[in-house]
PDB file of N, CA and C in Angstrom:
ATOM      1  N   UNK A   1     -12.171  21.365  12.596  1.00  0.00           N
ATOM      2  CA  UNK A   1     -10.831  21.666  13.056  1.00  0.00           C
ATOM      3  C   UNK A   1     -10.287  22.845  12.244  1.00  0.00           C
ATOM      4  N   UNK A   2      -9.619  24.161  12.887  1.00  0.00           N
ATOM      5  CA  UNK A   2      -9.358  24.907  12.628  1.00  0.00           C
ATOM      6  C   UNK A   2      -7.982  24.652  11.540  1.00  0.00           C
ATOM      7  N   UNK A   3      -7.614  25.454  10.275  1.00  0.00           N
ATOM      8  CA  UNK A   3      -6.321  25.546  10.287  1.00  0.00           C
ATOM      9  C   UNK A   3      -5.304  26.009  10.509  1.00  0.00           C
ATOM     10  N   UNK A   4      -4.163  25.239  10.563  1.00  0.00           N
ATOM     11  CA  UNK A   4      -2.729  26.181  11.306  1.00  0.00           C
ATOM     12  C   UNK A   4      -2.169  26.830  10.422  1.00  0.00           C
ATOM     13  N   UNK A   5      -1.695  28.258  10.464  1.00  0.00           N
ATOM     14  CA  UNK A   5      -0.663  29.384   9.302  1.00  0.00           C
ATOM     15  C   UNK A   5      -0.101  29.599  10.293  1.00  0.00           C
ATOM     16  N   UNK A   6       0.850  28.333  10.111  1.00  0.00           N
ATOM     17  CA  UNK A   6       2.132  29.229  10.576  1.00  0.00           C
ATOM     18  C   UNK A   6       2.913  29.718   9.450  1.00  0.00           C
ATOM     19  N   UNK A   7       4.512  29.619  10.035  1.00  0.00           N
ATOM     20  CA  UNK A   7       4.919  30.782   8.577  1.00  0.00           C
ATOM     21  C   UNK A   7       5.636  29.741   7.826  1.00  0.00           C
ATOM     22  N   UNK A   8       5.787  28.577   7.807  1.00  0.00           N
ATOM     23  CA  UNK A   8       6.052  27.474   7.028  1.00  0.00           C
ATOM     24  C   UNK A   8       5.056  27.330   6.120  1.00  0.00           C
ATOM     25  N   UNK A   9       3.751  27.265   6.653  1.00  0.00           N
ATOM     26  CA  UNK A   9       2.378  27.144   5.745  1.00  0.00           C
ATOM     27  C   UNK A   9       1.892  28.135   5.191  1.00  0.00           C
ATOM     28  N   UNK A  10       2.088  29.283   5.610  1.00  0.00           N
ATOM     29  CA  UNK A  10       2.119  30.647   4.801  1.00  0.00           C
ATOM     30  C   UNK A  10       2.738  31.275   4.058  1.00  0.00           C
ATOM     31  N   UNK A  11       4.161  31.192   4.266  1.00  0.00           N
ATOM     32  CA  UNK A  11       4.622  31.153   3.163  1.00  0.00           C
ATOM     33  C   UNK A  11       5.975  30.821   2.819  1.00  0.00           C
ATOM     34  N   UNK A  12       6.298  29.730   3.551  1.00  0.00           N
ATOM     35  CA  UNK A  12       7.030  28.347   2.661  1.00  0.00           C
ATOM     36  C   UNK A  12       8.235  28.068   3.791  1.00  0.00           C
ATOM     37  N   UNK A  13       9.139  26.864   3.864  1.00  0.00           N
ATOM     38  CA  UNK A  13       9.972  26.657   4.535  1.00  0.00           C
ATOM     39  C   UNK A  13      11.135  27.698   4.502  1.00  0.00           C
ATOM     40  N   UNK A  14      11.173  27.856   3.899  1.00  0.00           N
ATOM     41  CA  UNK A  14      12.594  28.914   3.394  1.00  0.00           C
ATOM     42  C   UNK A  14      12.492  30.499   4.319  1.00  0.00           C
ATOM     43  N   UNK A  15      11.377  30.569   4.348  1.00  0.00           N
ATOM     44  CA  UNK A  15      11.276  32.163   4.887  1.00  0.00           C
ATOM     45  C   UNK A  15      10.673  31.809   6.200  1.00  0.00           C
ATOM     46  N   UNK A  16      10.153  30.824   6.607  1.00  0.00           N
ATOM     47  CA  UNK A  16      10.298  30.730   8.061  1.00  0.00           C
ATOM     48  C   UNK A  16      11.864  30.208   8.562  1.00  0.00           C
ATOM     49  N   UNK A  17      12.451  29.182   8.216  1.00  0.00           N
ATOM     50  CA  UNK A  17      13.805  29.227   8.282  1.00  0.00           C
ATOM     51  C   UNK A  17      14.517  30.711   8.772  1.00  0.00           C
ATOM     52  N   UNK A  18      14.522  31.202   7.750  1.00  0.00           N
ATOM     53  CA  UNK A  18      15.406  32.496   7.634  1.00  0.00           C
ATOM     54  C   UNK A  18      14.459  33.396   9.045  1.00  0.00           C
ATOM     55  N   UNK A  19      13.602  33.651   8.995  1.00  0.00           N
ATOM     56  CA  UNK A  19      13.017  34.436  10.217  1.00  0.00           C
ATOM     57  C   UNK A  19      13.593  33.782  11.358  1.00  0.00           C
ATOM     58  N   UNK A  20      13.685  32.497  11.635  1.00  0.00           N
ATOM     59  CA  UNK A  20      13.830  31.873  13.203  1.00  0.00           C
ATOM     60  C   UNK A  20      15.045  32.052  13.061  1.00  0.00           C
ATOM     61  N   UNK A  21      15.880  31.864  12.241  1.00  0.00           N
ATOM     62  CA  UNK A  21      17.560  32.026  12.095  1.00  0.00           C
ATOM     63  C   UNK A  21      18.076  33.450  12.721  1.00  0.00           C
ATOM     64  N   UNK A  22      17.164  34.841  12.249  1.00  0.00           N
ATOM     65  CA  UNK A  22      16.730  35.940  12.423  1.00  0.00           C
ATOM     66  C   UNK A  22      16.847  36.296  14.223  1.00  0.00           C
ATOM     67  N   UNK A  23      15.901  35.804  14.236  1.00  0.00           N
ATOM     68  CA  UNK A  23      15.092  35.849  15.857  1.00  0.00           C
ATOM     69  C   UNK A  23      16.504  35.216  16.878  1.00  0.00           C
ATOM     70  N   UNK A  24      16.955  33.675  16.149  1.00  0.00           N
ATOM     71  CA  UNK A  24      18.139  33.279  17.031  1.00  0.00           C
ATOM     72  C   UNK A  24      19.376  34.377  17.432  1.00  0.00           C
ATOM     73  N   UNK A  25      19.564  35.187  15.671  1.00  0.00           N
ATOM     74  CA  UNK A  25      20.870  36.003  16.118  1.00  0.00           C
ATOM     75  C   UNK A  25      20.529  37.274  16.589  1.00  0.00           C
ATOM     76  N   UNK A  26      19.500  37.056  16.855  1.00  0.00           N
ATOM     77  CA  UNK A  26      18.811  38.541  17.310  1.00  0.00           C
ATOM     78  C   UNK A  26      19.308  38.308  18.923  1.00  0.00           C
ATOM     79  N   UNK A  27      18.376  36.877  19.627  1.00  0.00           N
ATOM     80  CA  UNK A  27      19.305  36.944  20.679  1.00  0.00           C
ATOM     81  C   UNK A  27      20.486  36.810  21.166  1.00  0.00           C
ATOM     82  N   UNK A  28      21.189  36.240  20.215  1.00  0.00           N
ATOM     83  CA  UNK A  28      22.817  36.348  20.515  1.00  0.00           C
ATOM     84  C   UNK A  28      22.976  38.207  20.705  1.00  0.00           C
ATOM     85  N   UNK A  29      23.157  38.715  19.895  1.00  0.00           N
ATOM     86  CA  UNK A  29      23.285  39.812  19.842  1.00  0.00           C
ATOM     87  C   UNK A  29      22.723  40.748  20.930  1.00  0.00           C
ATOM     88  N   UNK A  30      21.998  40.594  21.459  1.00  0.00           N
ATOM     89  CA  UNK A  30      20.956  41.313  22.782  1.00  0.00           C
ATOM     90  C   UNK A  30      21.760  40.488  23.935  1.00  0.00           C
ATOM     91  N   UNK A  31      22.472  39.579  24.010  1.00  0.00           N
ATOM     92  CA  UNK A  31      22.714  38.659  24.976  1.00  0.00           C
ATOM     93  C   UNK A  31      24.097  39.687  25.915  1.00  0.00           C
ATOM     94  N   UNK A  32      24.558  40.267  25.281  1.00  0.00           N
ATOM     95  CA  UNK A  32      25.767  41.148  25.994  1.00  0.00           C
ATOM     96  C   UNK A  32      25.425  42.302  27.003  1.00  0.00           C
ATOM     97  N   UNK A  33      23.579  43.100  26.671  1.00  0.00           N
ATOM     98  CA  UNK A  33      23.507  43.964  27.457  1.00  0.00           C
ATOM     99  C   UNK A  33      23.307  43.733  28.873  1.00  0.00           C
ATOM    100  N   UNK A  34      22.739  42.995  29.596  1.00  0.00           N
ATOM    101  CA  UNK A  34      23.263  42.446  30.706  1.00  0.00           C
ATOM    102  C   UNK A  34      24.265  42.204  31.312  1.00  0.00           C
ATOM    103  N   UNK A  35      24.740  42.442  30.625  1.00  0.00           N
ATOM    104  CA  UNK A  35      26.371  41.957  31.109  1.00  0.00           C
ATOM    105  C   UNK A  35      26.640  43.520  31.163  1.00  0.00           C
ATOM    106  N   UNK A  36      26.931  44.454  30.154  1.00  0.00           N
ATOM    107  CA  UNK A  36      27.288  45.523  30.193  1.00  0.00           C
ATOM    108  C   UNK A  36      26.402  46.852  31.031  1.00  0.00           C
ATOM    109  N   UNK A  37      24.849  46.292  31.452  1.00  0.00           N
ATOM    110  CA  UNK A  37      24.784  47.187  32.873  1.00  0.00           C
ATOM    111  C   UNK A  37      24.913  46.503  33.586  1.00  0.00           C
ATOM    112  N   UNK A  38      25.516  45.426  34.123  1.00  0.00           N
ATOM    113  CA  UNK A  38      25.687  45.099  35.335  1.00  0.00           C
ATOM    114  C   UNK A  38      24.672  44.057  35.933  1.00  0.00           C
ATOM    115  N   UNK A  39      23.882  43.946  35.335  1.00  0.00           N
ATOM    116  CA  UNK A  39      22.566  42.950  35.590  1.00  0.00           C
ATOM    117  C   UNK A  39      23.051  41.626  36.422  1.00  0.00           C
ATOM    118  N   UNK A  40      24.465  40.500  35.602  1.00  0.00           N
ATOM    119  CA  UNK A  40      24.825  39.263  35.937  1.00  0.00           C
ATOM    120  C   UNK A  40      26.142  39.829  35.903  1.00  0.00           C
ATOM    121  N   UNK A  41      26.683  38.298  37.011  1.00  0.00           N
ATOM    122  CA  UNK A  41      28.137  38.372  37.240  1.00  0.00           C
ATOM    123  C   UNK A  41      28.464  37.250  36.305  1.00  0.00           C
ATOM    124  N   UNK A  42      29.838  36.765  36.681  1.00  0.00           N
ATOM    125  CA  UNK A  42      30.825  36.721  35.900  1.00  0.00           C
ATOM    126  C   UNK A  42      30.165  34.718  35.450  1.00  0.00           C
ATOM    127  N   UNK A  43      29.536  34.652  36.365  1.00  0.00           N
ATOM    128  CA  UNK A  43      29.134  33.155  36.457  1.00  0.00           C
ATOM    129  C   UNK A  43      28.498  32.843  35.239  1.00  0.00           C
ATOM    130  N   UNK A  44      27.457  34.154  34.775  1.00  0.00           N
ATOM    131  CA  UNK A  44      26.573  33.947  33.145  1.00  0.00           C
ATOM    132  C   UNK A  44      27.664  33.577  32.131  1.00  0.00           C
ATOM    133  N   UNK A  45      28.536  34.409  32.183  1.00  0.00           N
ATOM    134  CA  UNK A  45      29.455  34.128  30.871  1.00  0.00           C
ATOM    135  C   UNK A  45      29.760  32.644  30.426  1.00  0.00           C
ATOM    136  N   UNK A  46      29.894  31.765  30.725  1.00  0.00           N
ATOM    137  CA  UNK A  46      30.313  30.292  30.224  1.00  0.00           C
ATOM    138  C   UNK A  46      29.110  30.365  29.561  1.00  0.00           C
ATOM    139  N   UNK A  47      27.882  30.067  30.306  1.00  0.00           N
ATOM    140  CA  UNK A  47      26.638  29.150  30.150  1.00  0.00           C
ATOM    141  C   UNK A  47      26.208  30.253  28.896  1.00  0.00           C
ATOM    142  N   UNK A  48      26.291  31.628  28.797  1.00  0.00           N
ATOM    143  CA  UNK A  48      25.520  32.303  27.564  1.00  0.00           C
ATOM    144  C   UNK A  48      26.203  32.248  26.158  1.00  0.00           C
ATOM    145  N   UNK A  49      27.930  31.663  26.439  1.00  0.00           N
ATOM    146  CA  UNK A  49      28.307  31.350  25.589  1.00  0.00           C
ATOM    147  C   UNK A  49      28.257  30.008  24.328  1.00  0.00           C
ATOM    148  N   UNK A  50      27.745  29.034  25.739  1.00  0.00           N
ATOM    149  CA  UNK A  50      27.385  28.039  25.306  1.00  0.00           C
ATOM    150  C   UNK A  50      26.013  28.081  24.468  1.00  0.00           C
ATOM    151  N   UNK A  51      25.330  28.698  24.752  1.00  0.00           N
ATOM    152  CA  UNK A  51      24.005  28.745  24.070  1.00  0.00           C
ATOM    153  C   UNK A  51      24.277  30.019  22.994  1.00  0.00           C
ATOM    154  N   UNK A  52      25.149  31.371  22.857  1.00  0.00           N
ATOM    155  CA  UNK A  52      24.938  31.507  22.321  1.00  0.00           C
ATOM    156  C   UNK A  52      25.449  31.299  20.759  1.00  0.00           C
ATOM    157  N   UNK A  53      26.991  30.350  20.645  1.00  0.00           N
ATOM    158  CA  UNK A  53      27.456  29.711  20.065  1.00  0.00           C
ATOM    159  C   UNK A  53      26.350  28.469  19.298  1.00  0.00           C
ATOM    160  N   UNK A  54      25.823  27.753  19.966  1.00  0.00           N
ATOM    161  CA  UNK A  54      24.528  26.929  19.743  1.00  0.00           C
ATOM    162  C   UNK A  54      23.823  27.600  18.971  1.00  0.00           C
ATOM    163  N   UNK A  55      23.423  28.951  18.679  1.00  0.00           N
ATOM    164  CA  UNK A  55      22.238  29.777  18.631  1.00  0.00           C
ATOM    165  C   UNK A  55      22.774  30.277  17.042  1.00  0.00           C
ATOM    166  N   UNK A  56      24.291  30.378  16.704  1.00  0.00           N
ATOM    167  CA  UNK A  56      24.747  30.641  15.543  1.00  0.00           C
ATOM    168  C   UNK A  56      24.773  29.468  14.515  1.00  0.00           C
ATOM    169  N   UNK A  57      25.040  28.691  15.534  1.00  0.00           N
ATOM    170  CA  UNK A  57      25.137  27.252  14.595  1.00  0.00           C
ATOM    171  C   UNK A  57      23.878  26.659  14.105  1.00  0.00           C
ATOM    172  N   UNK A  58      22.908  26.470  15.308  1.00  0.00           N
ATOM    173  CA  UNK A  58      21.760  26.374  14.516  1.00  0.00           C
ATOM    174  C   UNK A  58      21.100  27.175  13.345  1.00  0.00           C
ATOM    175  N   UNK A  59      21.145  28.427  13.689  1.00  0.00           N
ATOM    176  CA  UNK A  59      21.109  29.484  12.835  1.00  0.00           C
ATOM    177  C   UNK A  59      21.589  29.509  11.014  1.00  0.00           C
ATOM    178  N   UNK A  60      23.046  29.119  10.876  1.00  0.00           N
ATOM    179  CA  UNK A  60      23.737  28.660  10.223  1.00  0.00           C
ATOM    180  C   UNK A  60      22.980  27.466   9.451  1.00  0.00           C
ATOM    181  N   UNK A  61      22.733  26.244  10.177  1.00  0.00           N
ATOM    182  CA  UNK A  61      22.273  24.968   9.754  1.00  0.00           C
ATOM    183  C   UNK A  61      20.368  25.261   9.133  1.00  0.00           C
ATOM    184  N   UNK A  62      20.139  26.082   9.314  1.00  0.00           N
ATOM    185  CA  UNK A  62      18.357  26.432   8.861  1.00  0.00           C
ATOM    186  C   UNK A  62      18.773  27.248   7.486  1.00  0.00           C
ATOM    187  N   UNK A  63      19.517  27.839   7.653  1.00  0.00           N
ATOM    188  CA  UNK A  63      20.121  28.571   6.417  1.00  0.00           C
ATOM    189  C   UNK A  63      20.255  27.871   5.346  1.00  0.00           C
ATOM    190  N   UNK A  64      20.907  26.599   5.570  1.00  0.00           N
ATOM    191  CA  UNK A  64      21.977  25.907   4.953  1.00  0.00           C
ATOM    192  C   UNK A  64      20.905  24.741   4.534  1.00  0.00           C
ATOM    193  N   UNK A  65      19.685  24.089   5.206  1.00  0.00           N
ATOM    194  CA  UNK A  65      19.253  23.368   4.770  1.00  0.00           C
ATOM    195  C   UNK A  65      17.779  23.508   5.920  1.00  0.00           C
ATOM    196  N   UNK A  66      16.702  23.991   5.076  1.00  0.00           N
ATOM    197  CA  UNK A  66      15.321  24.633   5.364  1.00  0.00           C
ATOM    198  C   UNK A  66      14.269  23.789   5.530  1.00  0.00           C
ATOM    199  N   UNK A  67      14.711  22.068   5.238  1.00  0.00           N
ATOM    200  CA  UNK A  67      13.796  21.016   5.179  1.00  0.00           C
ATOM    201  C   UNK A  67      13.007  21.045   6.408  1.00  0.00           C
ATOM    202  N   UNK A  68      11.768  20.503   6.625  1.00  0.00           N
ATOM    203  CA  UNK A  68      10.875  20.463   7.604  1.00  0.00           C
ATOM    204  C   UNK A  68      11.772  19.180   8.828  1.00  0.00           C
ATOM    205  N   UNK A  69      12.058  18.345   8.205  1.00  0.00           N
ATOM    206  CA  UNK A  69      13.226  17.458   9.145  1.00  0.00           C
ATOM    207  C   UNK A  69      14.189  18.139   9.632  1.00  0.00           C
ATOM    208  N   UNK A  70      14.740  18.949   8.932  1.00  0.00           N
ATOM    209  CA  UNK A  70      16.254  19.524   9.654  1.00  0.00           C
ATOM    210  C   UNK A  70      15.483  20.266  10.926  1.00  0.00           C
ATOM    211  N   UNK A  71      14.284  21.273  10.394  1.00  0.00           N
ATOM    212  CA  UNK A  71      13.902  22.230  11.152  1.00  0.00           C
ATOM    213  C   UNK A  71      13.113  21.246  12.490  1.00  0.00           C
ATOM    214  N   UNK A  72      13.143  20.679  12.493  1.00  0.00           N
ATOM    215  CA  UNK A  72      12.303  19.710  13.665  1.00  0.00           C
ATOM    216  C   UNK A  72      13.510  19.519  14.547  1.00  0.00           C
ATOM    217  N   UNK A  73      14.639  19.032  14.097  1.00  0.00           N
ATOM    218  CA  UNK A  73      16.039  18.688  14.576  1.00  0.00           C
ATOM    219  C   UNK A  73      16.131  19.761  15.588  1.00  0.00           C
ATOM    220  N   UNK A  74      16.754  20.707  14.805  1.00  0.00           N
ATOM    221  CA  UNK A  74      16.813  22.282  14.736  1.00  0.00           C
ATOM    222  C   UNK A  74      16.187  23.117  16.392  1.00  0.00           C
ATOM    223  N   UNK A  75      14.782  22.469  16.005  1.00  0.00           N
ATOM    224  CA  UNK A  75      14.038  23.698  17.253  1.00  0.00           C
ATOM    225  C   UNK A  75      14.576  22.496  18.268  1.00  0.00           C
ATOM    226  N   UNK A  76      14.484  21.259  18.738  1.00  0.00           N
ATOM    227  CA  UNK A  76      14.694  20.730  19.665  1.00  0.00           C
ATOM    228  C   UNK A  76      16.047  21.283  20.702  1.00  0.00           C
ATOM    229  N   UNK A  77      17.172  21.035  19.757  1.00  0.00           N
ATOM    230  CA  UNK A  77      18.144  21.942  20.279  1.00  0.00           C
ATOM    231  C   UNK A  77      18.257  23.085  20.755  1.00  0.00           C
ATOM    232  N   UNK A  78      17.596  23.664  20.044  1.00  0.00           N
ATOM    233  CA  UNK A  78      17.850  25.314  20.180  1.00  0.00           C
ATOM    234  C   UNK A  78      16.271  24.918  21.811  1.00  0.00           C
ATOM    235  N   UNK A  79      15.585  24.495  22.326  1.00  0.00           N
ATOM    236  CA  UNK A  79      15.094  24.607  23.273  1.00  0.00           C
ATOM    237  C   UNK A  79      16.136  24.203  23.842  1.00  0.00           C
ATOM    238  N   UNK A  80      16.810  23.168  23.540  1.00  0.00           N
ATOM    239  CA  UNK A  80      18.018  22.791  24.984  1.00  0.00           C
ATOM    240  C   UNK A  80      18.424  24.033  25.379  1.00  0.00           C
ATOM    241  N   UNK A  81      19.158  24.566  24.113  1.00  0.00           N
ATOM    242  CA  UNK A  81      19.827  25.586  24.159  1.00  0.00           C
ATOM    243  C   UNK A  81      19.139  26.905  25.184  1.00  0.00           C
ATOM    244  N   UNK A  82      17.488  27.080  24.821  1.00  0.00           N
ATOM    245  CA  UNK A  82      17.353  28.035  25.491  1.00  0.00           C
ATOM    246  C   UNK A  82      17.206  27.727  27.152  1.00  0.00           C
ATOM    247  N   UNK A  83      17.157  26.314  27.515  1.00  0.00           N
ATOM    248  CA  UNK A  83      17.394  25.888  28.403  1.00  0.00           C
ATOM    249  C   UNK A  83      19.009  26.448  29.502  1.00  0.00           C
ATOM    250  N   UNK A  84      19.817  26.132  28.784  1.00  0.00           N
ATOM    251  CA  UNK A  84      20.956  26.687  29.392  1.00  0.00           C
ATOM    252  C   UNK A  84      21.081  28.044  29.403  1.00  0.00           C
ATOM    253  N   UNK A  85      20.373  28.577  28.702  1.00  0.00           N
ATOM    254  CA  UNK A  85      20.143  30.530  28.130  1.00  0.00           C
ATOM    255  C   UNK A  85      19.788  30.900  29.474  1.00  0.00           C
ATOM    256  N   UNK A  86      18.890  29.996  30.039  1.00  0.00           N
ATOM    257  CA  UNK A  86      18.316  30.625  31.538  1.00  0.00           C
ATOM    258  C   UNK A  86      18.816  30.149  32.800  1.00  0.00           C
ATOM    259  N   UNK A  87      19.480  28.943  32.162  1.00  0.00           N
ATOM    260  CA  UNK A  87      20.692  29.017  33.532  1.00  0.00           C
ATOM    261  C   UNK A  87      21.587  29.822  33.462  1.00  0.00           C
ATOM    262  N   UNK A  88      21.905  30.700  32.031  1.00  0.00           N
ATOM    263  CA  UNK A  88      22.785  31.387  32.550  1.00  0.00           C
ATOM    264  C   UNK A  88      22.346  33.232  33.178  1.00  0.00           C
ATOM    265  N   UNK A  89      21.226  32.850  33.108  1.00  0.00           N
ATOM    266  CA  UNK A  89      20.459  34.269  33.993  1.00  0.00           C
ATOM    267  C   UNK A  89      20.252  33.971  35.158  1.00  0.00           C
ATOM    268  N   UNK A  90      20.039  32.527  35.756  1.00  0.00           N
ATOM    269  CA  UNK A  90      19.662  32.581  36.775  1.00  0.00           C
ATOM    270  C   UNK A  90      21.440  32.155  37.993  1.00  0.00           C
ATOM    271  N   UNK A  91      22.254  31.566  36.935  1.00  0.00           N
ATOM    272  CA  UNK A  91      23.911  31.578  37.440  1.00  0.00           C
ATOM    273  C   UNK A  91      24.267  33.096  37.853  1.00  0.00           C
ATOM    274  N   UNK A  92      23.794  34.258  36.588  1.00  0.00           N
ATOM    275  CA  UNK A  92      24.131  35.419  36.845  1.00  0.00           C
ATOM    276  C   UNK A  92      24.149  35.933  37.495  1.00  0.00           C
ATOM    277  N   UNK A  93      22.630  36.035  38.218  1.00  0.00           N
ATOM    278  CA  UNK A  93      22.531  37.056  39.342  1.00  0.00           C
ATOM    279  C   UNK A  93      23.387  36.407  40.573  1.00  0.00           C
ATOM    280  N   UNK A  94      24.054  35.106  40.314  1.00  0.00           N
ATOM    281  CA  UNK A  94      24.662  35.022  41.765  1.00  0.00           C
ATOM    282  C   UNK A  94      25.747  35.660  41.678  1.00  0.00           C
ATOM    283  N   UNK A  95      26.171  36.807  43.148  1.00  0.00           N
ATOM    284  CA  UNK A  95      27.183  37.608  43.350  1.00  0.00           C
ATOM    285  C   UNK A  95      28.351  36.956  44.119  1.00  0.00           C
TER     286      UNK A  95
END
């Protein structure tokens, strides 16, 4: 059986934490250009807020406490979260 490196096992909870925390506000932050060419209507806005509010907080909470439990917590949500992320792309395009 092969072994797994991920970046917890490579090199330590703390700096994978901080990378996925990274990556989360990365998409918050990218989450507005759609909106600003025109891509989705007005329908995305609730649902991207909801996730991307979610996306700070989790963010926040990996920061705040890097344990392999929190982070298990952690990704579950943040899939909900990206769950609603794509309802609110697919709410968007309705005109």
């Amino acid at each position: 059986m092969e072994k797994i490196r991920t970046l917890a096992v490579r090199y330590g909870e703390k700096k994978a934490a901080l990378s996925a925390a990274i990556f989360y506000i990365a998409a918050v932050v990218l989450t507005p250009v759609t909106w600003f060419l025109g891509l989705v209507s007005v329908f995305f806005v609730p649902f991207v807020l909801v996730t991307d509010v979610g996306l700070v907080v989790c963010s926040l909470l990996l920061i705040l406490d890097h344990s392999r439990e929190k982070a298990r917590r952690v990704k579950n949500v943040v899939l909900l979260l990206f769950l609603v992320g794509l309802l609110a792309y697919v709410c968007g395009v309705i005109k």
